[in-house]
N, C-alpha and C. Protein backbone atom coordinates (compact mmCIF):
# COMPACT_ATOMS: atom_id res chain seq x y z
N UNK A 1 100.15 -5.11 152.33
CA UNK A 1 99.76 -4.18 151.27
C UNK A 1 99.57 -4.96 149.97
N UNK A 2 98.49 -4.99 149.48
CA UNK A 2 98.13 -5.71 147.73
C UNK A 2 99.17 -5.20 146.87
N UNK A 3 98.60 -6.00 145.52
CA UNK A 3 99.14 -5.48 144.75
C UNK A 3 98.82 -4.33 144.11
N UNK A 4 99.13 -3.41 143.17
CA UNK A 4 98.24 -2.27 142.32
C UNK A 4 99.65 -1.45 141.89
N UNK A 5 98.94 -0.04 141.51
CA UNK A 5 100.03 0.78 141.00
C UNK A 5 100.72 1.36 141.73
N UNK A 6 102.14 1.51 141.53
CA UNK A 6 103.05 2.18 142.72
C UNK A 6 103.36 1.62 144.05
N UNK A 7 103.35 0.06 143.81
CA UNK A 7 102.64 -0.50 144.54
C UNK A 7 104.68 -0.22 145.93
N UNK A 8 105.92 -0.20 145.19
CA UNK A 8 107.06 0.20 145.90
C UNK A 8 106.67 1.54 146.61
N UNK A 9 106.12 2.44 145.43
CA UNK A 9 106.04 3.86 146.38
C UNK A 9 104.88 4.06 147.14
N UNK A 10 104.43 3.28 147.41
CA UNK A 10 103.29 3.03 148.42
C UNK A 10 103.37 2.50 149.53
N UNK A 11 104.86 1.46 149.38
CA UNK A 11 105.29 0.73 150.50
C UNK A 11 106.23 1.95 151.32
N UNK A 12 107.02 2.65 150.38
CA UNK A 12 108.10 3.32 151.08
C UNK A 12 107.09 4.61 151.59
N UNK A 13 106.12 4.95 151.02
CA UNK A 13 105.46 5.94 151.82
C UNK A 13 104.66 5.33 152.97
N UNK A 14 104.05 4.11 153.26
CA UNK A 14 103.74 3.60 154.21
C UNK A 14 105.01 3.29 155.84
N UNK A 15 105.91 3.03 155.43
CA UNK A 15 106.85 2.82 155.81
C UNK A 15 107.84 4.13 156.53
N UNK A 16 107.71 5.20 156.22
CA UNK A 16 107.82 6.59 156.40
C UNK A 16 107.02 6.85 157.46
N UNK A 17 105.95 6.67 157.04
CA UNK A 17 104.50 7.06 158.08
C UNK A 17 104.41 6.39 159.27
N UNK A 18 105.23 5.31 159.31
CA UNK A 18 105.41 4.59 160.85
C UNK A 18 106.67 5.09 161.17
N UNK A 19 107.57 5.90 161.02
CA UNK A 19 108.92 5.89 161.68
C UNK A 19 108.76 7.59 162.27
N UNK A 20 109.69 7.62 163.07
CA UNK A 20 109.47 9.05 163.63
C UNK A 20 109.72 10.13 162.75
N UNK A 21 109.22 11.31 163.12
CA UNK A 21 109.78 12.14 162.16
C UNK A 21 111.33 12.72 162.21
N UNK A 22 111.84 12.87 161.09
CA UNK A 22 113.53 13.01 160.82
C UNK A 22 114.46 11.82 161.45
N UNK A 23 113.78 10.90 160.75
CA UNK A 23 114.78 9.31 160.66
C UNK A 23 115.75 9.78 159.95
N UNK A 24 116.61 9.18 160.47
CA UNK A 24 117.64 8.80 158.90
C UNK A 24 117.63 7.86 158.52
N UNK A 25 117.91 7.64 157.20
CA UNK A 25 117.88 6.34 156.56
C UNK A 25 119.12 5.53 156.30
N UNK A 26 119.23 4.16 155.74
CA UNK A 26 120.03 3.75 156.13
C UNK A 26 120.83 3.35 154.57
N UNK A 27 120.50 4.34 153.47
CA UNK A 27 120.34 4.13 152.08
C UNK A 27 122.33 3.93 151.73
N UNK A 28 122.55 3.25 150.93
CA UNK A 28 124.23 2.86 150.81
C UNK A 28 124.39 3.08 149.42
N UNK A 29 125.80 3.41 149.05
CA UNK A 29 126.12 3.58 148.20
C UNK A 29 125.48 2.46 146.91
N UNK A 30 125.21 1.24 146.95
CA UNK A 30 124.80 0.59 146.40
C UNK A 30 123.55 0.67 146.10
N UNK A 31 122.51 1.48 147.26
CA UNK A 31 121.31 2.01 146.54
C UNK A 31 121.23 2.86 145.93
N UNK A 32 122.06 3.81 145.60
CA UNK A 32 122.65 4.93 145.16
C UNK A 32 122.55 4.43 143.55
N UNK A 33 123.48 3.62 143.40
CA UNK A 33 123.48 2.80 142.06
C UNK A 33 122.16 2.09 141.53
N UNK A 34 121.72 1.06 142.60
CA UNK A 34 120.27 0.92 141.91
C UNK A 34 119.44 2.20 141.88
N UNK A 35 119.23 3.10 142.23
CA UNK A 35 118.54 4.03 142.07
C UNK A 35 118.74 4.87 140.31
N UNK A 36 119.96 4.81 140.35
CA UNK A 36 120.08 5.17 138.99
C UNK A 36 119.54 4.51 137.77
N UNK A 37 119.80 3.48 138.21
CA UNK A 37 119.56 2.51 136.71
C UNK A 37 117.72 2.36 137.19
N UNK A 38 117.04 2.29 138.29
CA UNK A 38 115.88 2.10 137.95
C UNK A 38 115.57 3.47 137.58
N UNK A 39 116.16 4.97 137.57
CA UNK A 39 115.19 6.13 137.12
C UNK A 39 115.58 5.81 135.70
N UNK A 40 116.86 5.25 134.89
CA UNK A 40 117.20 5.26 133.83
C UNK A 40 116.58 4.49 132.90
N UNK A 41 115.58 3.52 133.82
CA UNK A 41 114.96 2.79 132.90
C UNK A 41 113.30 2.83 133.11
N UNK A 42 112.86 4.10 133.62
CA UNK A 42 111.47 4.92 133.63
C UNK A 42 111.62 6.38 133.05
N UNK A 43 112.68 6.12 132.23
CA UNK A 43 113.10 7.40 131.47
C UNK A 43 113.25 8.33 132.00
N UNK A 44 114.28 8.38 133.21
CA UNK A 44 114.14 10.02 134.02
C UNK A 44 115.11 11.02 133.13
N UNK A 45 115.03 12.37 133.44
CA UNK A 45 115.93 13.16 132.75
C UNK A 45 117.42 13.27 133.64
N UNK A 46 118.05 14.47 134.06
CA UNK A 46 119.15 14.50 134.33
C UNK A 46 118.86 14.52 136.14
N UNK A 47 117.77 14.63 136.68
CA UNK A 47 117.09 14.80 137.85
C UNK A 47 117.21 14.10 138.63
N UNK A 48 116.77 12.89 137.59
CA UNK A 48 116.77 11.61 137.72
C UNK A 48 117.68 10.29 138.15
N UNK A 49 118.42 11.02 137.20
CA UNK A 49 120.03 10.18 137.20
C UNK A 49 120.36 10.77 138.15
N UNK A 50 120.32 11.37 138.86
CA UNK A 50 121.30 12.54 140.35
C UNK A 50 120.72 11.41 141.20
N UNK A 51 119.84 10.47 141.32
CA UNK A 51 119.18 9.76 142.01
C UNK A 51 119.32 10.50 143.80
N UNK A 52 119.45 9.79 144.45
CA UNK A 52 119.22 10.47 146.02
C UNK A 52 120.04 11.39 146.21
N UNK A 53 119.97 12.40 147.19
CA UNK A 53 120.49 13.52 147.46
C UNK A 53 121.57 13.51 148.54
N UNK A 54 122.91 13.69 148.64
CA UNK A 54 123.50 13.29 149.92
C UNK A 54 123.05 14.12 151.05
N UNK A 55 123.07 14.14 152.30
CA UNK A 55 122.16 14.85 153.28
C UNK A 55 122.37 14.06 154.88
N UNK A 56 122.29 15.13 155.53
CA UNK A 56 122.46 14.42 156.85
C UNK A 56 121.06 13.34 157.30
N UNK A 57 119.90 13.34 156.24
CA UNK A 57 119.15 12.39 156.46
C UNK A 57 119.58 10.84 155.90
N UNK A 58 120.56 10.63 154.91
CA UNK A 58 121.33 9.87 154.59
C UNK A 58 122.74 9.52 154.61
N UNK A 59 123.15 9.48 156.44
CA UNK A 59 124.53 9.47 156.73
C UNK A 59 125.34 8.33 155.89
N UNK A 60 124.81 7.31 155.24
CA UNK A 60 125.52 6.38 154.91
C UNK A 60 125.54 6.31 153.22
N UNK A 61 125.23 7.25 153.08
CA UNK A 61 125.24 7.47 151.34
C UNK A 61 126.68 7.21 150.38
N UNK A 62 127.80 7.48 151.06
CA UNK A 62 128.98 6.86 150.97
C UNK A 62 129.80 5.78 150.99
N UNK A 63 128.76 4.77 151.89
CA UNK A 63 129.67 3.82 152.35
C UNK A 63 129.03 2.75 151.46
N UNK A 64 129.56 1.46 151.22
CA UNK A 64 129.09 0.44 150.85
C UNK A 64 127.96 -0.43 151.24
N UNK A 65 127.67 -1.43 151.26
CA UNK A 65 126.09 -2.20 151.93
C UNK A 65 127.02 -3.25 152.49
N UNK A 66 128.27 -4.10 151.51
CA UNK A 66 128.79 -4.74 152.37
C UNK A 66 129.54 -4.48 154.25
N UNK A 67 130.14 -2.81 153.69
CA UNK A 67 130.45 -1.90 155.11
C UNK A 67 129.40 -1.83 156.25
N UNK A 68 128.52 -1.92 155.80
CA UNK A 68 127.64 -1.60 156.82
C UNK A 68 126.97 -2.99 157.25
N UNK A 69 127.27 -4.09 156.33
CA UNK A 69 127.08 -5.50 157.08
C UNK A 69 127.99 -5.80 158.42
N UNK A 70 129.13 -5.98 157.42
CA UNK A 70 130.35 -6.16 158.46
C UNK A 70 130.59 -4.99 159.73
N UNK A 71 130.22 -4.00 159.36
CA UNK A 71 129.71 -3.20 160.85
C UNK A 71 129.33 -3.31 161.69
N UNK A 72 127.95 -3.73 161.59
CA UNK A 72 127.01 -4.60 162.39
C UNK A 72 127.44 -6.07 162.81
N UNK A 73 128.36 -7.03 161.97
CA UNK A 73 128.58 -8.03 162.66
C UNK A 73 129.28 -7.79 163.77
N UNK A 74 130.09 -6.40 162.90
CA UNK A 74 131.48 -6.43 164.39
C UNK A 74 130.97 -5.58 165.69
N UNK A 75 129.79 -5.04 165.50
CA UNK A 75 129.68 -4.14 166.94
C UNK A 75 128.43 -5.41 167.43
N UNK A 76 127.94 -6.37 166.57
CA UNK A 76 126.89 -7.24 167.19
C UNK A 76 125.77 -7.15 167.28
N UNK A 77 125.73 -6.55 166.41
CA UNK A 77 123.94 -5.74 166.39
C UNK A 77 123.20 -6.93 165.76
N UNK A 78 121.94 -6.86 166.26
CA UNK A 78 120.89 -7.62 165.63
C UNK A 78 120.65 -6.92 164.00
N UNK A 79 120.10 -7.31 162.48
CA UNK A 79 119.79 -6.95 161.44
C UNK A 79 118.60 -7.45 160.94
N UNK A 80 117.61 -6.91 160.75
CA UNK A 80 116.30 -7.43 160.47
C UNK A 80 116.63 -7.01 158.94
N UNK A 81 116.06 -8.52 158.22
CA UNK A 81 116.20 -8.56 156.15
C UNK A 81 115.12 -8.37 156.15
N UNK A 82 114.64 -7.47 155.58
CA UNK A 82 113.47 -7.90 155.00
C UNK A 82 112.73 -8.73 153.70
N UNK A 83 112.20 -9.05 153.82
CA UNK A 83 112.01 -10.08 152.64
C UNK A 83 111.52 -9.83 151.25
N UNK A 84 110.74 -8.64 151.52
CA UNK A 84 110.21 -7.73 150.09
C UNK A 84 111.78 -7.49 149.75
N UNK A 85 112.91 -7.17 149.61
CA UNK A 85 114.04 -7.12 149.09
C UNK A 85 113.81 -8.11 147.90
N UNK A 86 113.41 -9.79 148.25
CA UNK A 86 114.22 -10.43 147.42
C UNK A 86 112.82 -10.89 146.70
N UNK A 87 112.05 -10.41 146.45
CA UNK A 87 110.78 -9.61 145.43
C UNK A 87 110.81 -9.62 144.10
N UNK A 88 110.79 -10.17 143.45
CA UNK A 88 111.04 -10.26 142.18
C UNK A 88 110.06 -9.28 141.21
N UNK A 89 108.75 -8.92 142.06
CA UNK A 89 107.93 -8.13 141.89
C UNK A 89 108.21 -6.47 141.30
N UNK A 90 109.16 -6.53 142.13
CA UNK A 90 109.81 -5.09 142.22
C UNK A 90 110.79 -4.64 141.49
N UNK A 91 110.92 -3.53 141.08
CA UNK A 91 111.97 -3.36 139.81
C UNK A 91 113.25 -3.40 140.34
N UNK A 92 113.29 -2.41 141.58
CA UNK A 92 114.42 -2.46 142.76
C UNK A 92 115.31 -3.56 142.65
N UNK A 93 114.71 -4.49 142.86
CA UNK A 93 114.96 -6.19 143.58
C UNK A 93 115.57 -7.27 142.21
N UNK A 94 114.96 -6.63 141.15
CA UNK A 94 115.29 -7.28 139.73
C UNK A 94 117.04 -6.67 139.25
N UNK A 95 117.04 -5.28 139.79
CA UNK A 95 118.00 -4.50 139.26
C UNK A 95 119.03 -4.68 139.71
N UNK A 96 118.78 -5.23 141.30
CA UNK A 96 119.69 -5.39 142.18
C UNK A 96 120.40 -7.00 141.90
N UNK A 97 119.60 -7.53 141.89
CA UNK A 97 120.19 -9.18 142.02
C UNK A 97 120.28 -9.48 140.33
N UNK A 98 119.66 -8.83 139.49
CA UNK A 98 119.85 -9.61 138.10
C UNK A 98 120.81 -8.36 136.98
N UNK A 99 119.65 -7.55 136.77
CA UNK A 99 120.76 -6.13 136.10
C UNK A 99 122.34 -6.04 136.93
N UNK A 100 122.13 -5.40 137.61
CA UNK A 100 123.89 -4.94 138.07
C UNK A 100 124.99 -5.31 137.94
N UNK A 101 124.73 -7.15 138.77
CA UNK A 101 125.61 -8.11 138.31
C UNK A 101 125.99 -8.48 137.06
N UNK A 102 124.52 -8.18 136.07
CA UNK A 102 125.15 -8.69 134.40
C UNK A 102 125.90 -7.41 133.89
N UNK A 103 125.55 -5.93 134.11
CA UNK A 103 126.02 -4.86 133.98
C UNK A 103 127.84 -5.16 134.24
N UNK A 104 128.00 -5.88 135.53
CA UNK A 104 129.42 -5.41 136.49
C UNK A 104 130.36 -6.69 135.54
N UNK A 105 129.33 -7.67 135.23
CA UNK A 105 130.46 -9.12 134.36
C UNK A 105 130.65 -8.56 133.28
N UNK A 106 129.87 -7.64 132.55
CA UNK A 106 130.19 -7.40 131.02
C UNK A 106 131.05 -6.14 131.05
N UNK A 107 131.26 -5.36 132.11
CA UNK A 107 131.97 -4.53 132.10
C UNK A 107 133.50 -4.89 132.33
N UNK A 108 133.23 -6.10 133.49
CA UNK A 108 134.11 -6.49 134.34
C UNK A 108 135.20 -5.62 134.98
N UNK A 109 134.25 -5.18 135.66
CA UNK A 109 134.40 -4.02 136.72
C UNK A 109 133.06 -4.12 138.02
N UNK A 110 133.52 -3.45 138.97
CA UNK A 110 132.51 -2.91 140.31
C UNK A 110 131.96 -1.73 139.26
N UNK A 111 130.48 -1.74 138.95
CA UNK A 111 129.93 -0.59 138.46
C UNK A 111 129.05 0.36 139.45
N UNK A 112 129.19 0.21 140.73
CA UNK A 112 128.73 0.92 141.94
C UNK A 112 129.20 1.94 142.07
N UNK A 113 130.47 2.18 142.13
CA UNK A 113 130.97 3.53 142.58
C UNK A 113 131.17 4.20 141.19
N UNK A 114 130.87 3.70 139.91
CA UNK A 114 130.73 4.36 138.55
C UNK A 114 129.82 5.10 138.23
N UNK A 115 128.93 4.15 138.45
CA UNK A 115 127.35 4.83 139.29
C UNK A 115 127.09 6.40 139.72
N UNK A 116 127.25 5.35 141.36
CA UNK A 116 127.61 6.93 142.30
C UNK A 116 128.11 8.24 141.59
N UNK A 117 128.98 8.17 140.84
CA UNK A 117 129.76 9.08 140.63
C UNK A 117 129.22 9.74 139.46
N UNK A 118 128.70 9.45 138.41
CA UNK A 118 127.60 9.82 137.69
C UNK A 118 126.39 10.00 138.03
N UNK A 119 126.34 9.73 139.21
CA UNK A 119 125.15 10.88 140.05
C UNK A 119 125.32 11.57 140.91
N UNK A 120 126.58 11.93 141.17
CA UNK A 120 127.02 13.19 141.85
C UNK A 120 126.72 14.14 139.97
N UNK A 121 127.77 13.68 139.27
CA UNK A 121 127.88 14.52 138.15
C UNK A 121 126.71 14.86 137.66
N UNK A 122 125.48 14.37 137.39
CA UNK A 122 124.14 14.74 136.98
C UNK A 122 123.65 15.63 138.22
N UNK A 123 123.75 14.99 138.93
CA UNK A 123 123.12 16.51 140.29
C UNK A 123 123.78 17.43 140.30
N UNK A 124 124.80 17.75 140.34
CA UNK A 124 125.79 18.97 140.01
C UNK A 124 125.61 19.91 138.48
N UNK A 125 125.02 19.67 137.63
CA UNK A 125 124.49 19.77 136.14
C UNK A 125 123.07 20.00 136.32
N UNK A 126 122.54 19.49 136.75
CA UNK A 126 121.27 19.42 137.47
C UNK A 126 120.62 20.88 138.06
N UNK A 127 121.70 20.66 139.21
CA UNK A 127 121.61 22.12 140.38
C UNK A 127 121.78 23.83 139.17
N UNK A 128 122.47 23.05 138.53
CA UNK A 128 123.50 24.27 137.63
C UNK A 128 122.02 25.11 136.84
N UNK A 129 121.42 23.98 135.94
CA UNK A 129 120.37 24.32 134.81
C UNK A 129 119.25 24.56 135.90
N UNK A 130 118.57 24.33 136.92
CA UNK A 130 117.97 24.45 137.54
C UNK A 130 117.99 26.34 138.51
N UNK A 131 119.06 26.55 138.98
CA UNK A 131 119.61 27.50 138.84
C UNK A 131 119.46 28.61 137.77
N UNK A 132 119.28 27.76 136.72
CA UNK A 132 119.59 29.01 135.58
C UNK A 132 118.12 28.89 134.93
N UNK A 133 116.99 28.28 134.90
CA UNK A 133 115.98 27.85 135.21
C UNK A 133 114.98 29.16 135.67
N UNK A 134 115.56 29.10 136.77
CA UNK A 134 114.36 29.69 137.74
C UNK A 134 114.81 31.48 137.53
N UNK A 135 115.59 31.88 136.63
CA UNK A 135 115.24 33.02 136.55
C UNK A 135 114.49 33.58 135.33
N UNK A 136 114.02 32.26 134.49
CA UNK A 136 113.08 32.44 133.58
C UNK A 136 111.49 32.52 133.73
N UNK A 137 110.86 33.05 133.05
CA UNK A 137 109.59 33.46 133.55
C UNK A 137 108.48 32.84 132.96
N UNK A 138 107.94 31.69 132.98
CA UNK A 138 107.28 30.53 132.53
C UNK A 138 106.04 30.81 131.96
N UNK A 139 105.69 31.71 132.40
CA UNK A 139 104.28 32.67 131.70
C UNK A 139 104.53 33.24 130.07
N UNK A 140 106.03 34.05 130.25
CA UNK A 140 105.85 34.77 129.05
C UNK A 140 106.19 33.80 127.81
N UNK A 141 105.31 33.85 126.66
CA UNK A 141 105.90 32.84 126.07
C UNK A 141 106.72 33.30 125.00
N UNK A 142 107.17 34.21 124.77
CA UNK A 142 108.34 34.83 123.91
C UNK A 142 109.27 34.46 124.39
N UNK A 143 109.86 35.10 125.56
CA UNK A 143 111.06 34.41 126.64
C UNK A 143 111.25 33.07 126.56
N UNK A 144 110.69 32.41 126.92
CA UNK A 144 110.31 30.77 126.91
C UNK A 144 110.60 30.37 125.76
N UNK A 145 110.49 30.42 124.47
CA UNK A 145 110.53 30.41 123.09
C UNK A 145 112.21 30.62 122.60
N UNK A 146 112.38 31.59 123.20
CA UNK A 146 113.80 32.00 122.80
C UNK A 146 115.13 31.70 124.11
N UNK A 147 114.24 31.38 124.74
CA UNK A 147 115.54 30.11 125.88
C UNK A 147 116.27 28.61 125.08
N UNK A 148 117.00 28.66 125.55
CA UNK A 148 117.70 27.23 125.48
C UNK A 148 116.44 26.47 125.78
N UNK A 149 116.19 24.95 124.82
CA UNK A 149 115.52 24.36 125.24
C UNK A 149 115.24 23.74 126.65
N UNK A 150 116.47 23.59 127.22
CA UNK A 150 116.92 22.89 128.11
C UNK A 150 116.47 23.49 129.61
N UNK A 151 116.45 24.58 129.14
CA UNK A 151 116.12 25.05 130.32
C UNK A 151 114.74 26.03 130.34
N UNK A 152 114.10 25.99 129.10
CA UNK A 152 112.76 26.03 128.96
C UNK A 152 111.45 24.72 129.69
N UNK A 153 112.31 23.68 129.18
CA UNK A 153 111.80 22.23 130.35
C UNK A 153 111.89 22.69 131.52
N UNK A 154 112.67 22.97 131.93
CA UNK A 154 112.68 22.87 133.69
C UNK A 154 112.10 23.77 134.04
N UNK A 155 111.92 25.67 133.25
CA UNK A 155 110.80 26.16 133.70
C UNK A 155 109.69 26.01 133.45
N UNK A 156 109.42 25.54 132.84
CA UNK A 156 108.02 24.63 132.61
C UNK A 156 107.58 24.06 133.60
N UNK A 157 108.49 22.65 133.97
CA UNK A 157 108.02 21.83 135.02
C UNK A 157 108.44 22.28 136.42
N UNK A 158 108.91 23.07 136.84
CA UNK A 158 109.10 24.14 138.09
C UNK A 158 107.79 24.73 138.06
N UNK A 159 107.33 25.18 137.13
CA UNK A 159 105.84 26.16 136.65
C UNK A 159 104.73 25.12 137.37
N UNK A 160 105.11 23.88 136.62
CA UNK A 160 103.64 22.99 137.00
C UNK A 160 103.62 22.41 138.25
N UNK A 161 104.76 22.38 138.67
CA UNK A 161 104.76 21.50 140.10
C UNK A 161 104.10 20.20 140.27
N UNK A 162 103.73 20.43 141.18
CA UNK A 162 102.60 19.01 141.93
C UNK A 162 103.78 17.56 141.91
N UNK A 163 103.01 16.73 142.83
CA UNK A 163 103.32 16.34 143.97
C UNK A 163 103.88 15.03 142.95
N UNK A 164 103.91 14.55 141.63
CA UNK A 164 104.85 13.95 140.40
C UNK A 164 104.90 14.98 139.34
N UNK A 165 106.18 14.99 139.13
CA UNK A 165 106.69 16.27 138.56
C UNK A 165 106.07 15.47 136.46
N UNK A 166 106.04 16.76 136.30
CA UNK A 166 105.02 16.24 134.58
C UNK A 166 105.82 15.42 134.04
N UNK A 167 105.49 14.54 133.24
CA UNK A 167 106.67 14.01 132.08
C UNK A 167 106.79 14.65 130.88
N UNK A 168 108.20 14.53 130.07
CA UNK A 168 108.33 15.06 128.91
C UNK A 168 107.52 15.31 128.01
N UNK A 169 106.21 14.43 127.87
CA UNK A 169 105.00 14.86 126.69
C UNK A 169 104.46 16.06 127.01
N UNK A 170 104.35 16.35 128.43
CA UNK A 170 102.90 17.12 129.03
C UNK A 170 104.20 18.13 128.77
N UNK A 171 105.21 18.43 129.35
CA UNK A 171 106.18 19.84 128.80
C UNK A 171 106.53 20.11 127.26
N UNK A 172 106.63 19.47 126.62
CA UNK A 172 106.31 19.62 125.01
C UNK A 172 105.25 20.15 124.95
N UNK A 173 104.02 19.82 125.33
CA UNK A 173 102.98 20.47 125.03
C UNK A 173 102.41 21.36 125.31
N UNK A 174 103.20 22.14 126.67
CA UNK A 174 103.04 23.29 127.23
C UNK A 174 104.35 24.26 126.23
N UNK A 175 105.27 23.29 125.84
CA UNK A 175 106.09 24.64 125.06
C UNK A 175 106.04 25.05 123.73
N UNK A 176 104.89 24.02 123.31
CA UNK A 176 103.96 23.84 121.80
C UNK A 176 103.03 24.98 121.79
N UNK A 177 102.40 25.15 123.04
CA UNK A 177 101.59 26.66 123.23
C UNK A 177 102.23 27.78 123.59
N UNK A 178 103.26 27.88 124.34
CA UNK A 178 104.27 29.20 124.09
C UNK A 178 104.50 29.18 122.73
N UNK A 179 105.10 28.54 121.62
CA UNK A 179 105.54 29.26 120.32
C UNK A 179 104.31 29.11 119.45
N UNK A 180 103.13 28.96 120.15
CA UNK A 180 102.14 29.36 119.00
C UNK A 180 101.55 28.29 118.04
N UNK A 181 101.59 27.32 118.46
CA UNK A 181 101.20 25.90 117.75
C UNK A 181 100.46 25.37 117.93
N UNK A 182 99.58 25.48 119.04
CA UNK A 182 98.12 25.25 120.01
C UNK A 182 97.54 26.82 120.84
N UNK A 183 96.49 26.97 120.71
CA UNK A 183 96.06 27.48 121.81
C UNK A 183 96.08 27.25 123.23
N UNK A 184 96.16 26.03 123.70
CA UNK A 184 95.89 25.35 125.09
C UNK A 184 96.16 23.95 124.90
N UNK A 185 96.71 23.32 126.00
CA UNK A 185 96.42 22.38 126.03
C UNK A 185 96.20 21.66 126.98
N UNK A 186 96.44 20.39 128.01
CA UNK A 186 95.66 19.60 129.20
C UNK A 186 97.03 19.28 129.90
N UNK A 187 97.11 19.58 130.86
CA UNK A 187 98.17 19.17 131.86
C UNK A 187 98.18 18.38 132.90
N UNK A 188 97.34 17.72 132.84
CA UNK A 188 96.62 16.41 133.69
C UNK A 188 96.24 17.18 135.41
N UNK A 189 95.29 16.42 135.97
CA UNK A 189 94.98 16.57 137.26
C UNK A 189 93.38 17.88 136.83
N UNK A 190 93.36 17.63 135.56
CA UNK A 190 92.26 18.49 135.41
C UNK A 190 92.42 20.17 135.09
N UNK A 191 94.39 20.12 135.22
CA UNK A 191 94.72 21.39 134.66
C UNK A 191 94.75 21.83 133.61
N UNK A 192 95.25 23.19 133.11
CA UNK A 192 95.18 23.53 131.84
C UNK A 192 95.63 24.75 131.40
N UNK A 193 96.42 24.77 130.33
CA UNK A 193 97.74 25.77 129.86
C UNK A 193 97.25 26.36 128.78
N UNK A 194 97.22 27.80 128.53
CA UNK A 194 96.16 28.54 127.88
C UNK A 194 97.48 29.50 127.81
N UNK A 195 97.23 30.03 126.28
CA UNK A 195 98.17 31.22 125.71
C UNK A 195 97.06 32.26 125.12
N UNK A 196 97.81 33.58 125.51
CA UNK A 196 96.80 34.81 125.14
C UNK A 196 97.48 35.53 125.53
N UNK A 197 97.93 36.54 124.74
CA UNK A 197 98.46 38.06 124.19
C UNK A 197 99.96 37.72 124.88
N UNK A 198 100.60 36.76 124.18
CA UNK A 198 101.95 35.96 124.82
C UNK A 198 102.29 35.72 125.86
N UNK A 199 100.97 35.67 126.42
CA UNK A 199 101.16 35.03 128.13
C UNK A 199 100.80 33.81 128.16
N UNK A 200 101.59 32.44 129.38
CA UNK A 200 100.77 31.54 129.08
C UNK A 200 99.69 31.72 130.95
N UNK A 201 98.92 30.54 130.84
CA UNK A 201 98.16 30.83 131.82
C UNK A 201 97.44 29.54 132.77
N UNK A 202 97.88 29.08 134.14
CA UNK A 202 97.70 27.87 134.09
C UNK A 202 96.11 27.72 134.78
N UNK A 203 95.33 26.86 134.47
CA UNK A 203 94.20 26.91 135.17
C UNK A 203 93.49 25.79 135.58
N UNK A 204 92.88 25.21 136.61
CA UNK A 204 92.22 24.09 136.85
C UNK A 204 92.11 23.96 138.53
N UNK A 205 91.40 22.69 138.68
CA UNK A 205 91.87 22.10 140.37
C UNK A 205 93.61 22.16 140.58
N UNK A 206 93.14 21.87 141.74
CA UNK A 206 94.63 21.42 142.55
C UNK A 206 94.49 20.58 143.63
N UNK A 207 95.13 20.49 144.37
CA UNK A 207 95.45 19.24 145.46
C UNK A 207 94.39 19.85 146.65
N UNK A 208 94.65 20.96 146.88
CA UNK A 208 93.98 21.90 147.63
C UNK A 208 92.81 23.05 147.08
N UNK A 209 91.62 22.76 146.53
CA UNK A 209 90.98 23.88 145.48
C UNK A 209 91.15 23.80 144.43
N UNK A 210 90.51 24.44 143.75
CA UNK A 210 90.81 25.02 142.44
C UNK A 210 91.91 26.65 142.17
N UNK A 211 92.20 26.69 141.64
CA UNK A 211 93.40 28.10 141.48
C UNK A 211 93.39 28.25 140.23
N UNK A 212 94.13 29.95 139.95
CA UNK A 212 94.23 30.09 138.53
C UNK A 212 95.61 31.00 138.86
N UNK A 213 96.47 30.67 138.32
CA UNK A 213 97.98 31.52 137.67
C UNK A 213 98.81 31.33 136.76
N UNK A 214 98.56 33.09 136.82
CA UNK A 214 99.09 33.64 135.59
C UNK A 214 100.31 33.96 135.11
């Protein structure tokens, strides 16, 4: 696979597409941790920081990477490395072998299971506002206006969906036209957020067609 944009999430979606369906993965507490610090440093919100989800598709989400070495030595299993790991290319691979370690000396501490544990706590906070979220009504923009900010974002970006969830500019600017500060504005993919008689209104293509809702 070349180089280009997304060029990790292109690998891990390639990589998906050859394995059967409902693998489990073999993701460890230690990816758990890099996962955090790389959403933390593409500016994710609290979503973000929850990094992976525990799940019976990720039985090993608990355990360590060293545990699951020494596992395998002791039952004798063969371990295929792969070599894109040690990639310098990759933010993953930088975070892992250069961030963490300077993170864990200056702390001087294991910052893995500190990690972890601040992304249980953000997914749990997460679930909560998300929850409280979805019984807001993303259209009206009075409602929307007079919500907690906090959870005016998330119905927003619950509202817009699609297949990368918006970033913080494009929801500012959808909650810039609920209180009346724009008429409309562009929500990328060719969409578009339109206010009229305090409704907002989303309109454009989609992945599948064009659609309009209100």
């Amino acid at each position: 696979m070349g180089d280009g944009p997304n060029l990790e999430a292109r690998a891990r979606t390639a990589r998906y597409a050859a394995l059967p369906s409902g693998v489990l993965t073999g993701h460890t507490a230690d990816d758990q941790a890099e996962t955090v610090l790389v959403n933390l440093l593409r500016g994710a919100g609290a979503s973000g920081l929850a990094a992976m989800r525990p799940g019976h598709r990720r039985p090993l989400l608990s355990l360590r990477r060293s545990d699951t070495v020494a596992l395998c030595a002791a039952l004798g299993l063969d371990v295929i490395d792969d070599p894109s790991n040690a990639d310098p290319r990759h933010l993953r691979n930088r975070v892992r072998h250069e961030l963490l370690p300077q993170m864990a000396a200056l702390a001087r501490r294991d910052l893995v299971p500190v990690l972890a544990r601040q992304a249980l706590l953000a997914r749990d906070e997460a679930d909560l506002l998300d929850e409280l979220a979805a019984a807001l009504d993303p259209t009206d923009a009075r409602g929307l206006t007079a919500a907690p900010v906090a959870l005016a974002r998330r119905a927003v970006r619950r509202w817009l969906g699609g297949v990368h969830p918006p970033d913080a500019a494009t929801v500012e600017r959808v909650l810039a036209v609920a209180r009346g500060e724009h008429l409309a504005t562009e929500v990328g993919g060719g969409r578009r957020v339109e206010r009229h008689q305090q409704r907002l209104s989303l309109s454009g293509p989609r992945e599948h067609g064009a659609e309009r809702v209100s």
